[in-house]
PDB file of N, CA and C in Angstrom:
ATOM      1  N   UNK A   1      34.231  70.474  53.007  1.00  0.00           N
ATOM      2  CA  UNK A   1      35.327  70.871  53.873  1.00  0.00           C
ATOM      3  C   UNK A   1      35.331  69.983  55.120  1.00  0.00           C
ATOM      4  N   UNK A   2      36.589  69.343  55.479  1.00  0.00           N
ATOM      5  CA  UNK A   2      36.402  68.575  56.613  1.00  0.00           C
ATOM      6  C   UNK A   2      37.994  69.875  57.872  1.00  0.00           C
ATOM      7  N   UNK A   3      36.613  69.489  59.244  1.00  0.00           N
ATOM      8  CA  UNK A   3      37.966  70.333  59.987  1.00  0.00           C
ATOM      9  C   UNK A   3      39.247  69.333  60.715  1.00  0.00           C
ATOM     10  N   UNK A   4      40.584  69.843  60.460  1.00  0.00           N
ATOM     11  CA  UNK A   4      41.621  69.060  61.068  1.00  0.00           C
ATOM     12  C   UNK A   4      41.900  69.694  61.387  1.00  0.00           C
ATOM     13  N   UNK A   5      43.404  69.136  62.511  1.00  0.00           N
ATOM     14  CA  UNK A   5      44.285  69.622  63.076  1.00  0.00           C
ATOM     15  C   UNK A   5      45.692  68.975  62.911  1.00  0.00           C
ATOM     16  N   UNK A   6      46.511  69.914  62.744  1.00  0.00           N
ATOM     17  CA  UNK A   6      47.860  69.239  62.463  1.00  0.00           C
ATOM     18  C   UNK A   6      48.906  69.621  63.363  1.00  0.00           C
ATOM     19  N   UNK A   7      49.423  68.278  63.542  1.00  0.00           N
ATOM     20  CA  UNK A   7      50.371  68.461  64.973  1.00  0.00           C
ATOM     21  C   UNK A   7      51.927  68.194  64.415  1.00  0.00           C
ATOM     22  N   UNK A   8      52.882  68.410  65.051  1.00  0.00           N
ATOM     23  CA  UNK A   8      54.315  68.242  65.301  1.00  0.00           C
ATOM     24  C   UNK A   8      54.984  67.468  66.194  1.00  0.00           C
ATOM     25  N   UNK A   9      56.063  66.698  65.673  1.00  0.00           N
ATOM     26  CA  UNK A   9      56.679  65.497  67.018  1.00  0.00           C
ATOM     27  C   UNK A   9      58.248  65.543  66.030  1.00  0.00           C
ATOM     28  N   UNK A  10      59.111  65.637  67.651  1.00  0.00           N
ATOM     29  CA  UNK A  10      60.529  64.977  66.734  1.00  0.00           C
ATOM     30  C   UNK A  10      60.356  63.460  67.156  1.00  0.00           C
ATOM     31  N   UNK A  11      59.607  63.001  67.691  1.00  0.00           N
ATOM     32  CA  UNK A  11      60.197  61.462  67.930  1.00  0.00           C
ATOM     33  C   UNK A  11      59.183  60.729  67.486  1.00  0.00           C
ATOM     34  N   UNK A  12      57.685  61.014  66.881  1.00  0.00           N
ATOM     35  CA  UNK A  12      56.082  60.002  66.222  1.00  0.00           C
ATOM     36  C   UNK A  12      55.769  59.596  68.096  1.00  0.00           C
ATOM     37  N   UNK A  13      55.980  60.531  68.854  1.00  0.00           N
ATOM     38  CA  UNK A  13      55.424  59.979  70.394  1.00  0.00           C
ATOM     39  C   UNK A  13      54.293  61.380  70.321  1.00  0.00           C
ATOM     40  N   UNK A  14      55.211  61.929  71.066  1.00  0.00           N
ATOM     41  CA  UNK A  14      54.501  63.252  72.132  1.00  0.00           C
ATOM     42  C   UNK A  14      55.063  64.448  70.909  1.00  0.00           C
ATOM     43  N   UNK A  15      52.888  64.858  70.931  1.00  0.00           N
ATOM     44  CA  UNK A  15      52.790  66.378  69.787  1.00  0.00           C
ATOM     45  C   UNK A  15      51.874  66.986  69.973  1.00  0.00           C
ATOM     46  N   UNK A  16      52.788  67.903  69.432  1.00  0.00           N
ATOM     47  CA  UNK A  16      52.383  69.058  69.509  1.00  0.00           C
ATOM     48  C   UNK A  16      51.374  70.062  68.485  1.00  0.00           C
ATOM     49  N   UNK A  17      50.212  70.795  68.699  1.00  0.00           N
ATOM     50  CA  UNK A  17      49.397  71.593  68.105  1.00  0.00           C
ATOM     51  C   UNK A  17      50.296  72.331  67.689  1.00  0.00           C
ATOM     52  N   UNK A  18      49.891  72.250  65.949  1.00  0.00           N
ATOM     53  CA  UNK A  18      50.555  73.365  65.542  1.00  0.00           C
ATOM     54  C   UNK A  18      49.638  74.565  64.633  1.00  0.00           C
ATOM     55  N   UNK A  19      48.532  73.883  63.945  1.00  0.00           N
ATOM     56  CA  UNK A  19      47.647  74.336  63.386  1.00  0.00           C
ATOM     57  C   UNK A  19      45.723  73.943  63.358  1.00  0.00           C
ATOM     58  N   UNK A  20      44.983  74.077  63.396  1.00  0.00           N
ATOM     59  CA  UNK A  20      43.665  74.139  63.104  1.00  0.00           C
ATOM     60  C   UNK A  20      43.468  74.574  61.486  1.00  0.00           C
ATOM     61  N   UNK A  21      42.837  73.985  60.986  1.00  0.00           N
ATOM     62  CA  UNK A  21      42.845  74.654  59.815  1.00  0.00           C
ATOM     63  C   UNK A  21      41.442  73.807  59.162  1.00  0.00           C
ATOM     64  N   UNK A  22      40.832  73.790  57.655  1.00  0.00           N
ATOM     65  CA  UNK A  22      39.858  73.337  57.045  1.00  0.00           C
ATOM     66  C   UNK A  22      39.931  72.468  55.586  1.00  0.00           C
ATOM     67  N   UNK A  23      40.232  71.501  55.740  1.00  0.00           N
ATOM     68  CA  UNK A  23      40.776  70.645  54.333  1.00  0.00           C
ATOM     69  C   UNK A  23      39.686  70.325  53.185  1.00  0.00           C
ATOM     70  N   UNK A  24      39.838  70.884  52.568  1.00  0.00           N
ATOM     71  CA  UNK A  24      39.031  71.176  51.209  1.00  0.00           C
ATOM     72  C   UNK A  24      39.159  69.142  50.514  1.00  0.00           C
ATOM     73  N   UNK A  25      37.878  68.593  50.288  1.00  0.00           N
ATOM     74  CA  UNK A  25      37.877  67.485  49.398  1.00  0.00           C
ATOM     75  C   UNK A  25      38.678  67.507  47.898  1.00  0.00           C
ATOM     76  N   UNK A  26      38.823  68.536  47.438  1.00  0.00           N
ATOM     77  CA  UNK A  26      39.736  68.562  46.331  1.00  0.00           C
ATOM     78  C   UNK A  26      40.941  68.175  46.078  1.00  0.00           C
ATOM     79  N   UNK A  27      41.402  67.137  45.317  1.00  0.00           N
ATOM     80  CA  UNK A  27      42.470  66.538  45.627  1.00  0.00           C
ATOM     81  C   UNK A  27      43.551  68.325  44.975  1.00  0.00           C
ATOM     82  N   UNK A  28      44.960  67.804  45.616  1.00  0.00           N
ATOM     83  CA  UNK A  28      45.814  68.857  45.326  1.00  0.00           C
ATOM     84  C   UNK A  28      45.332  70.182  46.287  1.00  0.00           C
ATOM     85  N   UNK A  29      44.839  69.671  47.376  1.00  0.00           N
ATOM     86  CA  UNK A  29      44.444  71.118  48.180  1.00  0.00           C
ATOM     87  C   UNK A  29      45.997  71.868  49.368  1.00  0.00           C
ATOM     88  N   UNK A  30      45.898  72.594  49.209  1.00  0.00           N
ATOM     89  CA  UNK A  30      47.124  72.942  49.966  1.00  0.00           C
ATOM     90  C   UNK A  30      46.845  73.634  51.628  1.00  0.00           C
ATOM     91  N   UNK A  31      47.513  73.344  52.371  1.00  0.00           N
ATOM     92  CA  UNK A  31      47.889  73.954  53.557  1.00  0.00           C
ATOM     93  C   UNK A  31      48.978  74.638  54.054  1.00  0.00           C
ATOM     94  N   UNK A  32      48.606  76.061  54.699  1.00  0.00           N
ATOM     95  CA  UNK A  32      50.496  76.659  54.187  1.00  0.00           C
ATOM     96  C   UNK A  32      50.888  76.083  56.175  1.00  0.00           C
ATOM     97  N   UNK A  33      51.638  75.559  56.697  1.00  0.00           N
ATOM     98  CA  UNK A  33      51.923  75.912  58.161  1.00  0.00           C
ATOM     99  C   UNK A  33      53.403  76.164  57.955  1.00  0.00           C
ATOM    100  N   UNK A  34      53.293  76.876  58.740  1.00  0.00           N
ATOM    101  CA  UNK A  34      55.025  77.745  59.001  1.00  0.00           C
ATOM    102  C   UNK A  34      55.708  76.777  60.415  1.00  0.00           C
ATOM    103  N   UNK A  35      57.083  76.127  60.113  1.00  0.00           N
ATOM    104  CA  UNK A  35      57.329  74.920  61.035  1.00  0.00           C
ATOM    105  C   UNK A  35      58.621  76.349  61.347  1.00  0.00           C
ATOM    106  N   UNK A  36      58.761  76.534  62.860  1.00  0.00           N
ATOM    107  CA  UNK A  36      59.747  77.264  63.331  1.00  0.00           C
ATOM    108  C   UNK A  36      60.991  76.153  62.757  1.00  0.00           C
ATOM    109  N   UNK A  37      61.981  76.881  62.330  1.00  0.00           N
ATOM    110  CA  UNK A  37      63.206  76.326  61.905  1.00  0.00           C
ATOM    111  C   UNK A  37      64.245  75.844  63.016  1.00  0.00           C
ATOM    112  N   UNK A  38      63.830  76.506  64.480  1.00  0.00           N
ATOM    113  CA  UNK A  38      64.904  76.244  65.724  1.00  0.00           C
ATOM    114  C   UNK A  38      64.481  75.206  66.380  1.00  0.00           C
ATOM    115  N   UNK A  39      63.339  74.154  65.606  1.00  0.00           N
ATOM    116  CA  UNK A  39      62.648  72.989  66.012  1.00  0.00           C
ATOM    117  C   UNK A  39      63.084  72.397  65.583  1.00  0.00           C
ATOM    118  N   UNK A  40      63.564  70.984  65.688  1.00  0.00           N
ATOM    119  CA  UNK A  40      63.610  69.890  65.196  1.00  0.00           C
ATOM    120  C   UNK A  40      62.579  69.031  64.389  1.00  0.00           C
ATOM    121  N   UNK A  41      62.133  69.221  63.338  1.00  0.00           N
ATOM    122  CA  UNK A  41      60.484  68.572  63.598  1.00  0.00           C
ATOM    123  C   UNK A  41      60.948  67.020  62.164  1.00  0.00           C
ATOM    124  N   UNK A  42      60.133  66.507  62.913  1.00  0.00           N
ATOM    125  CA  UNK A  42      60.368  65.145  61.885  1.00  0.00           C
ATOM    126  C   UNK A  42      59.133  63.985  61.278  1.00  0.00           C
ATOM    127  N   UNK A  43      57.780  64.744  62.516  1.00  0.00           N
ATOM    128  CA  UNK A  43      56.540  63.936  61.358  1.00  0.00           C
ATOM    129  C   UNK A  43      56.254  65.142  61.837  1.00  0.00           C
ATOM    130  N   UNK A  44      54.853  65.195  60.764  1.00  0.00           N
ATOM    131  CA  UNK A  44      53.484  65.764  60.896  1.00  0.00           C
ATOM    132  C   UNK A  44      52.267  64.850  61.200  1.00  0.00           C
ATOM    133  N   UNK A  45      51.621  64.973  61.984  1.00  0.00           N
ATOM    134  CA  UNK A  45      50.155  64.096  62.128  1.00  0.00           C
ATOM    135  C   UNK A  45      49.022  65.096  61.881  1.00  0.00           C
ATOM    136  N   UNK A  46      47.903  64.226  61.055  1.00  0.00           N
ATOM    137  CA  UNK A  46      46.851  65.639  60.640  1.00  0.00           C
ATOM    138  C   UNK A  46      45.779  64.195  61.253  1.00  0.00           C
ATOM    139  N   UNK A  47      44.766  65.455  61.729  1.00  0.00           N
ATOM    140  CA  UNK A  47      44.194  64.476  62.389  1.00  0.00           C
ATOM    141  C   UNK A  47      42.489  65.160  62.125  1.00  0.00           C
ATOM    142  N   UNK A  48      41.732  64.534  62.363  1.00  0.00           N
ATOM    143  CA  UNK A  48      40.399  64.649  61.728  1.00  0.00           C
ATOM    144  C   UNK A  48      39.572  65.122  63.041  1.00  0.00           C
ATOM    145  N   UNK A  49      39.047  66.767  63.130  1.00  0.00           N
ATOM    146  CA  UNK A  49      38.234  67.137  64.703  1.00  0.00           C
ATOM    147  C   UNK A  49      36.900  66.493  64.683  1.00  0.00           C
ATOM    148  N   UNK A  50      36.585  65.856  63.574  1.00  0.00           N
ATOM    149  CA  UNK A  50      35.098  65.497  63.682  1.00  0.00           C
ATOM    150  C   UNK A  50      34.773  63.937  64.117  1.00  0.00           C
ATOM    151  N   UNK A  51      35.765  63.162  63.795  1.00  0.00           N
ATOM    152  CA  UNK A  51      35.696  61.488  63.749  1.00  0.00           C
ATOM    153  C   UNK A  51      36.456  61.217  64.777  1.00  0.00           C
ATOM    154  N   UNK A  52      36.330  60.307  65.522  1.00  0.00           N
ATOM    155  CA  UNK A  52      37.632  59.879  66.464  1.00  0.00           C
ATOM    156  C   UNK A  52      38.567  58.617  66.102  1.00  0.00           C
ATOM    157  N   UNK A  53      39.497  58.854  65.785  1.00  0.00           N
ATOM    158  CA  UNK A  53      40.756  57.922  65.209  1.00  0.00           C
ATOM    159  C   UNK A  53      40.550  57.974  63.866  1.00  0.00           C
ATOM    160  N   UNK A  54      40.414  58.893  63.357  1.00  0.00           N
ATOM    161  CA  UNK A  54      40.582  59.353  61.444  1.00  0.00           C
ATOM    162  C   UNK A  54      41.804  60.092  61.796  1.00  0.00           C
ATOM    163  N   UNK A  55      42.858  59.251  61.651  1.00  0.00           N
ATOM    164  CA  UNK A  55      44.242  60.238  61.824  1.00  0.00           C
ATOM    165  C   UNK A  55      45.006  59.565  61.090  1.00  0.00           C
ATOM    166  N   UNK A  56      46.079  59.610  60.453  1.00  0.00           N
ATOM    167  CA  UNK A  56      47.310  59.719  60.050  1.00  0.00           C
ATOM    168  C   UNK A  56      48.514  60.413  60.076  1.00  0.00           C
ATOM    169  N   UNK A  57      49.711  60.132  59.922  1.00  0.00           N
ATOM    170  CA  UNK A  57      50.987  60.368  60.249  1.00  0.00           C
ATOM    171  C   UNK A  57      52.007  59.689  59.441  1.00  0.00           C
ATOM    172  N   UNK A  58      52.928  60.894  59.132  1.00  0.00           N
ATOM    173  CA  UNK A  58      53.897  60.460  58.438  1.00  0.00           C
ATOM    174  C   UNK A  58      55.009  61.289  58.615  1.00  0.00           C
ATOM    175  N   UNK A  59      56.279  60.701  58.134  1.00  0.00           N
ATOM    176  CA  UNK A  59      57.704  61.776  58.537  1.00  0.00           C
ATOM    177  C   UNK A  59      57.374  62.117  57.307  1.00  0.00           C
ATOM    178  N   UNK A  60      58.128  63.681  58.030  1.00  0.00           N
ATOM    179  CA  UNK A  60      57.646  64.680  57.129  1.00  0.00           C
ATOM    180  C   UNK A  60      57.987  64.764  55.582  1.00  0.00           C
ATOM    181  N   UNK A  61      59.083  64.185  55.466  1.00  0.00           N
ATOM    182  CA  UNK A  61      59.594  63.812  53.651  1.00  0.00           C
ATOM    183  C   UNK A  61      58.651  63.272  53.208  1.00  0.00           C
ATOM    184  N   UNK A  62      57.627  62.464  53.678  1.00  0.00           N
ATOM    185  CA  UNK A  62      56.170  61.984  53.281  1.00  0.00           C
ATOM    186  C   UNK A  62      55.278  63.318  52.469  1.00  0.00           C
ATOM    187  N   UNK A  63      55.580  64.642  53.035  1.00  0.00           N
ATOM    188  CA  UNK A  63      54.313  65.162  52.698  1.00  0.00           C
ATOM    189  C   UNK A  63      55.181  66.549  51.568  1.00  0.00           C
ATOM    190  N   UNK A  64      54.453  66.716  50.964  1.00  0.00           N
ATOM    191  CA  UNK A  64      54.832  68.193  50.008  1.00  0.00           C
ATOM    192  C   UNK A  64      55.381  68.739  50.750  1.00  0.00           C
ATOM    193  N   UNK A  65      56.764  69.284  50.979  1.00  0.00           N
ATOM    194  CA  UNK A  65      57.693  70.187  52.178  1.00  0.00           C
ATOM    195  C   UNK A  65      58.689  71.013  51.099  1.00  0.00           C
ATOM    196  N   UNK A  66      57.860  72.586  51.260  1.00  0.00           N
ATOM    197  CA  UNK A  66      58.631  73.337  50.403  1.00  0.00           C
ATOM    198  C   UNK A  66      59.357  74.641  51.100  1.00  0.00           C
ATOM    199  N   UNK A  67      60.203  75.293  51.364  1.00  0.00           N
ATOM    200  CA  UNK A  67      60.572  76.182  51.922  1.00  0.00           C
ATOM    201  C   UNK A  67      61.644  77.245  50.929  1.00  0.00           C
ATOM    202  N   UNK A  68      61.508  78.698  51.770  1.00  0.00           N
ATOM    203  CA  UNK A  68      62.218  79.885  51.008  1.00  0.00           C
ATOM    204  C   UNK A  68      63.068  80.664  51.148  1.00  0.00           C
TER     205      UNK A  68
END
């Protein structure tokens, strides 16, 4: 298990905490975060609490985005 954190940005500048959570090495691991809908949101950055600069970022059509 590695611990991250995953943040929110409408512009890939200035973001925002949105979750803490624990990413399982298993590929196909899932994370549920609930993105308020009255946000604009357009990347996600997940970022690694243990390493410094183990981060990545991508707009969000990048990542599994399923809603109900």
């Amino acid at each position: 298990m590695k611990d991250i954190n995953i943040y929110t940005s409408t512009n890939g500048t200035s973001w925002t905490l949105i979750k803490s959570a624990q990413l399982s090495k298993v590929s196909g691991s899932w994370i549920n975060v609930n993105l308020d809908a009255t946000i604009s949101t357009r990347y996600l950055k997940v970022e690694s609490v243990n390493s410094w600069g183990d981060f990545f970022y991508s707009h969000l059509a990048d990542f599994g985005v399923f809603s109900n």
